[in-house]
Protein backbone atom coordinates (compact mmCIF):
# COMPACT_ATOMS: atom_id res chain seq x y z
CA UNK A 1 -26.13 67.31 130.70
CA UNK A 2 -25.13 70.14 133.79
CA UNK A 3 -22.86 72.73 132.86
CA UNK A 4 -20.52 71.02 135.15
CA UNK A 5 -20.80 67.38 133.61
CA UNK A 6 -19.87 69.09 130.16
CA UNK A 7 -16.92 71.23 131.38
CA UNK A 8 -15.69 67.77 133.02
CA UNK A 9 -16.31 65.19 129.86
CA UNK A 10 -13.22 63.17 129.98
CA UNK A 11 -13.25 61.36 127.18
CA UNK A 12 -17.36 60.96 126.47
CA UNK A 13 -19.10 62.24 124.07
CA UNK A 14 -22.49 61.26 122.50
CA UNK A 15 -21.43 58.62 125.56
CA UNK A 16 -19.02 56.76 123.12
CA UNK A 17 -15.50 58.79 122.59
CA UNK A 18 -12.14 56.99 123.18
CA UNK A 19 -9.04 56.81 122.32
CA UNK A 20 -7.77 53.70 119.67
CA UNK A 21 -6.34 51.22 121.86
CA UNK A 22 -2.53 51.53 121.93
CA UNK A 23 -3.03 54.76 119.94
CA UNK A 24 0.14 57.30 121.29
CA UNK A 25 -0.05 60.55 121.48
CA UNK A 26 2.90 62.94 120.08
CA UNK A 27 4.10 65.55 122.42
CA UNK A 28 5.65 67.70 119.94
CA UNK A 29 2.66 68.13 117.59
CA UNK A 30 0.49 66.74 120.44
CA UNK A 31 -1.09 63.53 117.79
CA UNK A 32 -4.02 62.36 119.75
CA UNK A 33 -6.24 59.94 117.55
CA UNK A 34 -9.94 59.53 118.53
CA UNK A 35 -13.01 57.92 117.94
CA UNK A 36 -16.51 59.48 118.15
CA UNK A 37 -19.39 57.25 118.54
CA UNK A 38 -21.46 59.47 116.75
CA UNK A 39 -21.29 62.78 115.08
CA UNK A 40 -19.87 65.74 116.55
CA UNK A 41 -19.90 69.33 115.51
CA UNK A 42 -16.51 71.02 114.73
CA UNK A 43 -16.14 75.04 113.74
CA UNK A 44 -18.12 74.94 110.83
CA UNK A 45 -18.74 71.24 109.91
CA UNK A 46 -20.04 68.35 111.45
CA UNK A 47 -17.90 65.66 111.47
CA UNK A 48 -19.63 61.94 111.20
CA UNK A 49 -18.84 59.30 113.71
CA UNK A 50 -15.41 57.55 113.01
CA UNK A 51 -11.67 57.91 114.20
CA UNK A 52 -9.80 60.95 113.86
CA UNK A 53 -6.06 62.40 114.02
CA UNK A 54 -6.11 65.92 115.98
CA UNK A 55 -2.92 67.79 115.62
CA UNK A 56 -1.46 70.71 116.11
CA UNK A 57 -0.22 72.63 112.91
CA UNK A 58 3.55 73.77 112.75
CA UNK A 59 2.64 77.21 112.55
CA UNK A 60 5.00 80.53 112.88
CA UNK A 61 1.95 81.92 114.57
CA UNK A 62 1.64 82.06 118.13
CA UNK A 63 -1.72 81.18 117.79
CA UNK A 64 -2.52 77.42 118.70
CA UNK A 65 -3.80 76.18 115.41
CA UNK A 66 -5.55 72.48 115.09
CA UNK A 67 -5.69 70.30 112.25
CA UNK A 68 -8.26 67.33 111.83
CA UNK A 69 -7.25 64.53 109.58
CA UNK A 70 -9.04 61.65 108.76
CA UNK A 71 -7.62 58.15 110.11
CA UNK A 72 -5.31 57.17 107.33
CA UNK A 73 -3.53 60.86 108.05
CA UNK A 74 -4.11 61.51 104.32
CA UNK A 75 -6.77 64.12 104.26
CA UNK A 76 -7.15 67.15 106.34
CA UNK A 77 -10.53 67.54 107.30
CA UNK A 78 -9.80 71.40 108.80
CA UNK A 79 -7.85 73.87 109.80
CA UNK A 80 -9.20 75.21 113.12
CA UNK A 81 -8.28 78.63 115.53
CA UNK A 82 -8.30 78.10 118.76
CA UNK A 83 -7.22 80.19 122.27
CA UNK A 84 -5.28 78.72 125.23
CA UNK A 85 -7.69 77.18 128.14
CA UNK A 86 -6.49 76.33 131.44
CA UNK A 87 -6.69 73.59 133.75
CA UNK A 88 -5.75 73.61 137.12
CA UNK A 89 -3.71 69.98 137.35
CA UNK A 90 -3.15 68.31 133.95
CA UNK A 91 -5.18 65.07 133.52
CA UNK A 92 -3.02 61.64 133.02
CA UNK A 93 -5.31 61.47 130.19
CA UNK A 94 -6.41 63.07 127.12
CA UNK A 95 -9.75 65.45 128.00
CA UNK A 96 -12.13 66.91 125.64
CA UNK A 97 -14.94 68.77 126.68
CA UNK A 98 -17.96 69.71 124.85
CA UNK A 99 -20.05 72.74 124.29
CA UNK A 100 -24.17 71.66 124.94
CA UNK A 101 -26.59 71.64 122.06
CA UNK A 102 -30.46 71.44 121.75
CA UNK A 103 -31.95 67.21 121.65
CA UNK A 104 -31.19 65.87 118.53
CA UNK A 105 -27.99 68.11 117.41
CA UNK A 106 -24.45 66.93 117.81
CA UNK A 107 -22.19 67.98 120.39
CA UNK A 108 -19.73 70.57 119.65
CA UNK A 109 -16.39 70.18 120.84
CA UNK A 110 -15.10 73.26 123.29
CA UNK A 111 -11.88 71.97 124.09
CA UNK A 112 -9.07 69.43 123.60
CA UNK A 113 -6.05 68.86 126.60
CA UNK A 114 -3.02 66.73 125.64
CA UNK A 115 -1.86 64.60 129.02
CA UNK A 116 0.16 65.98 131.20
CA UNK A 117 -0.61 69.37 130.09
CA UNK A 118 -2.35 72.87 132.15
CA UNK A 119 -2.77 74.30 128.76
CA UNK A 120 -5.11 72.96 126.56
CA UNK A 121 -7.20 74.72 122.69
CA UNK A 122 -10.51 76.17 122.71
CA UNK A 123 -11.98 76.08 119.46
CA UNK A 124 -13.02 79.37 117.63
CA UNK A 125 -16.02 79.08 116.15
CA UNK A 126 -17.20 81.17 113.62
CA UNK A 127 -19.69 84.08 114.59
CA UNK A 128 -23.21 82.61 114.25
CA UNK A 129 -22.17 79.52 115.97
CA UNK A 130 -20.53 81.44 118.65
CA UNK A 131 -23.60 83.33 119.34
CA UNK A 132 -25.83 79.84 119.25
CA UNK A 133 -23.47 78.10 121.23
CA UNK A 134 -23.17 80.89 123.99
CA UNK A 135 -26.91 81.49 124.68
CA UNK A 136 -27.49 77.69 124.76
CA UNK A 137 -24.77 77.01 127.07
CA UNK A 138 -24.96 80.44 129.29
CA UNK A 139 -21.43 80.91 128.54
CA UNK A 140 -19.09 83.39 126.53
CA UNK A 141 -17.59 81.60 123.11
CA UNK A 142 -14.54 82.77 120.95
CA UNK A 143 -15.67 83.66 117.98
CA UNK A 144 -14.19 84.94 114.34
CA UNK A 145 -15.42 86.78 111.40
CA UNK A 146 -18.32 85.05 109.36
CA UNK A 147 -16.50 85.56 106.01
CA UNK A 148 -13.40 83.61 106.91
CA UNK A 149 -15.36 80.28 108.72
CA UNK A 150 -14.56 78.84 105.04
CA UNK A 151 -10.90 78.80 105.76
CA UNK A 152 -11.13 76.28 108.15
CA UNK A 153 -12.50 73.65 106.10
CA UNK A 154 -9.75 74.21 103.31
CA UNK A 155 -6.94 71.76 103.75
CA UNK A 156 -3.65 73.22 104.80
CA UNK A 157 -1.70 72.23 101.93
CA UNK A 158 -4.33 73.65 99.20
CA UNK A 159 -4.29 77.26 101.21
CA UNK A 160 -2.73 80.16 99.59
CA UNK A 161 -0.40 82.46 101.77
CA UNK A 162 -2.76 85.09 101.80
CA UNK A 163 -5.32 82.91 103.23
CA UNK A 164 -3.40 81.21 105.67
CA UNK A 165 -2.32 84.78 107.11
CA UNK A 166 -6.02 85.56 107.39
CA UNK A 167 -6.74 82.40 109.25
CA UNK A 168 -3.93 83.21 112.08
CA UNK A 169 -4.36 86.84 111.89
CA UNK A 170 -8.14 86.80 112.38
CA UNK A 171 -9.31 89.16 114.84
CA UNK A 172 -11.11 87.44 117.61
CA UNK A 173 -13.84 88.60 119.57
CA UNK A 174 -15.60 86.29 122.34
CA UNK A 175 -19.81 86.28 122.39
CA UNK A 176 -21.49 86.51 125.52
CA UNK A 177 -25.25 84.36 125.95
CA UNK A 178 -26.76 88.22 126.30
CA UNK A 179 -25.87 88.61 122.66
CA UNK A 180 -22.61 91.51 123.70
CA UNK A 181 -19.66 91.25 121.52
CA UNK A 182 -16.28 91.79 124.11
CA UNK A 183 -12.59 91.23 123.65
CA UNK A 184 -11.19 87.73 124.42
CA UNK A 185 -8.72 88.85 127.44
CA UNK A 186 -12.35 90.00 128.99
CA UNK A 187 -14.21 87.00 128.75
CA UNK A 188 -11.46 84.42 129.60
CA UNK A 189 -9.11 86.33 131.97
CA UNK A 190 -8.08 83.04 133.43
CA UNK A 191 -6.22 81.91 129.82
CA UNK A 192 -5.12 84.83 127.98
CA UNK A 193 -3.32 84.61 125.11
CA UNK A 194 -0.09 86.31 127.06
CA UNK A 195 -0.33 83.11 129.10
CA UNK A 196 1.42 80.95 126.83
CA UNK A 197 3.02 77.31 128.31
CA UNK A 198 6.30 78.62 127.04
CA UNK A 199 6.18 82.37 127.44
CA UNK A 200 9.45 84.08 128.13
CA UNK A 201 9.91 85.45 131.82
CA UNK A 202 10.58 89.40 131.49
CA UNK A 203 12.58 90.97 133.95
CA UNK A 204 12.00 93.89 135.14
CA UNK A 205 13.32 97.35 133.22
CA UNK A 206 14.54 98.63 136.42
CA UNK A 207 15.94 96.61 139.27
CA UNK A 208 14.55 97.44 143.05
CA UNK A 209 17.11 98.87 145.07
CA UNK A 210 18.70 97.91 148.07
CA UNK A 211 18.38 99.28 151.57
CA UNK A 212 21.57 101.00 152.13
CA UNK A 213 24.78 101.65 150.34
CA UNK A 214 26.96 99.94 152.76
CA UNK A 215 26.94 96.83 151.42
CA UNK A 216 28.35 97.97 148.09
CA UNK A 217 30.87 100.75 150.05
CA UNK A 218 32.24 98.06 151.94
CA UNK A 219 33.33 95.60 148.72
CA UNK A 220 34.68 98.77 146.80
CA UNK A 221 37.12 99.26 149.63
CA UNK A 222 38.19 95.59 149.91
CA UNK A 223 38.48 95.85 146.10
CA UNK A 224 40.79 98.74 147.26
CA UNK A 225 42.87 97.30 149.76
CA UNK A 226 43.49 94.28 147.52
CA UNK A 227 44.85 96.17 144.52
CA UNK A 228 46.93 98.64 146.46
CA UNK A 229 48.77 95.54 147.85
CA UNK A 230 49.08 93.87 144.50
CA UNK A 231 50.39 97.00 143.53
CA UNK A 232 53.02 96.70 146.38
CA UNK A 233 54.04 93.17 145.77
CA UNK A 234 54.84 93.83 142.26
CA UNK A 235 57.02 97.00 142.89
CA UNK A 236 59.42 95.14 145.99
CA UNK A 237 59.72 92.55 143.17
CA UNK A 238 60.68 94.56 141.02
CA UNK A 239 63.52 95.94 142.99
């Protein structure tokens, strides 16, 4: 598979991935249920082939946070990181992409784009798989610490505080194929985190100025004129 076929899957993998028939997709949680015709590698699990619910956790964190359940919705299969990616025009469809492996291993899954959508999750992987899946696919992967990869497979509900803070406060680092460790606005300057769908617009602290005063001389002195005879009005009436 070409680095461009993978970065384009829409809806293949393993060449059989769809989506149930008559399945709907939520936009506030963005539900999207799928089916993988065979197995597919996740941040630190492989998942088997079947149908699964992808989700998006209601987090406080303004990190986007994924959630795989099983198909009866009753089991979450993991709790995933991921970082904003970026398309151009949002597909009609749901698109997910896949990271290349060596023959014989399953795909693992880079992104997931709900329809209708520019922004879309890349998956964190944990830190060895980053580093395998950057040098095999000649590009940079986000990554997070080794020691917290066993998060992700706990189910949100059985999580304690404390771990669910060091799931969305993990510091992420992206891997580059040479093996160099950078920051994540460096290796995907085209979806940083700032970027977010529904980022606040800040204005600026000071305003620019204008050319000339006039302008604002000349509606002081109509302001002027206008009060002076109000002023005038009210004293005849008064006599």
């Amino acid at each position: 598979m070409s680095k461009l076929q993978m970065k384009v899957a829409l809806l293949a993998g393993l060449g059989a991935l769809a989506l149930l028939p008559g399945a709907k997709a939520d936009p506030y949680n963005q539900k999207t249920v799928f089916t993988f015709g065979g197995a597919v590698e996740v941040p630190g699990q492989v998942l088997p082939a079947g149908t699964y619910v992808f989700k998006l956790l209601d987090s406080p964190s303004n990190r986007h946070i994924v959630q795989i359940f099983n198909q009866e919705e009753n089991q979450v299969l993991g709790t995933f990181l991921a970082i904003p990616d970026y398309r151009l025009q949002p597909a009609e469809k749901t698109i997910i992409t896949f990271h290349e492996r060596p023959a014989g291993s399953p795909e693992a899954v880079k992104a997931w784009f709900y329809p209708g959508r520019n922004h879309g999750h890349e998956f964190v992987y944990p830190k060895q798989e980053a580093v395998a899946l950057a040098k095999a696919n000649n590009t940079p992967v986000p990554a997070m610490p080794e020691e917290l990869a066993v998060n992700t497979t706990k189910p949100a509900v059985t999580m304690t505080s404390p771990e669910v803070a060091a799931l969305e406060e993990a510091p992420l680092v992206a891997e580059e194929p040479s093996g160099e460790e950078v920051e994540i606005a460096a290796a995907f300057p085209d979806s940083p985190q700032a970027a977010e769908p529904h980022a606040a617009a800040v204005l600026p602290e000071e305003l620019p100025s204008t050319g000339s005063p006039l302008p604002l001389i000349g509606v002081l002195g109509a302001l002027s004129m206008g009060t002076a005879a109000a002023l005038r009005f009210s004293a005849a009436k008064a006599k």
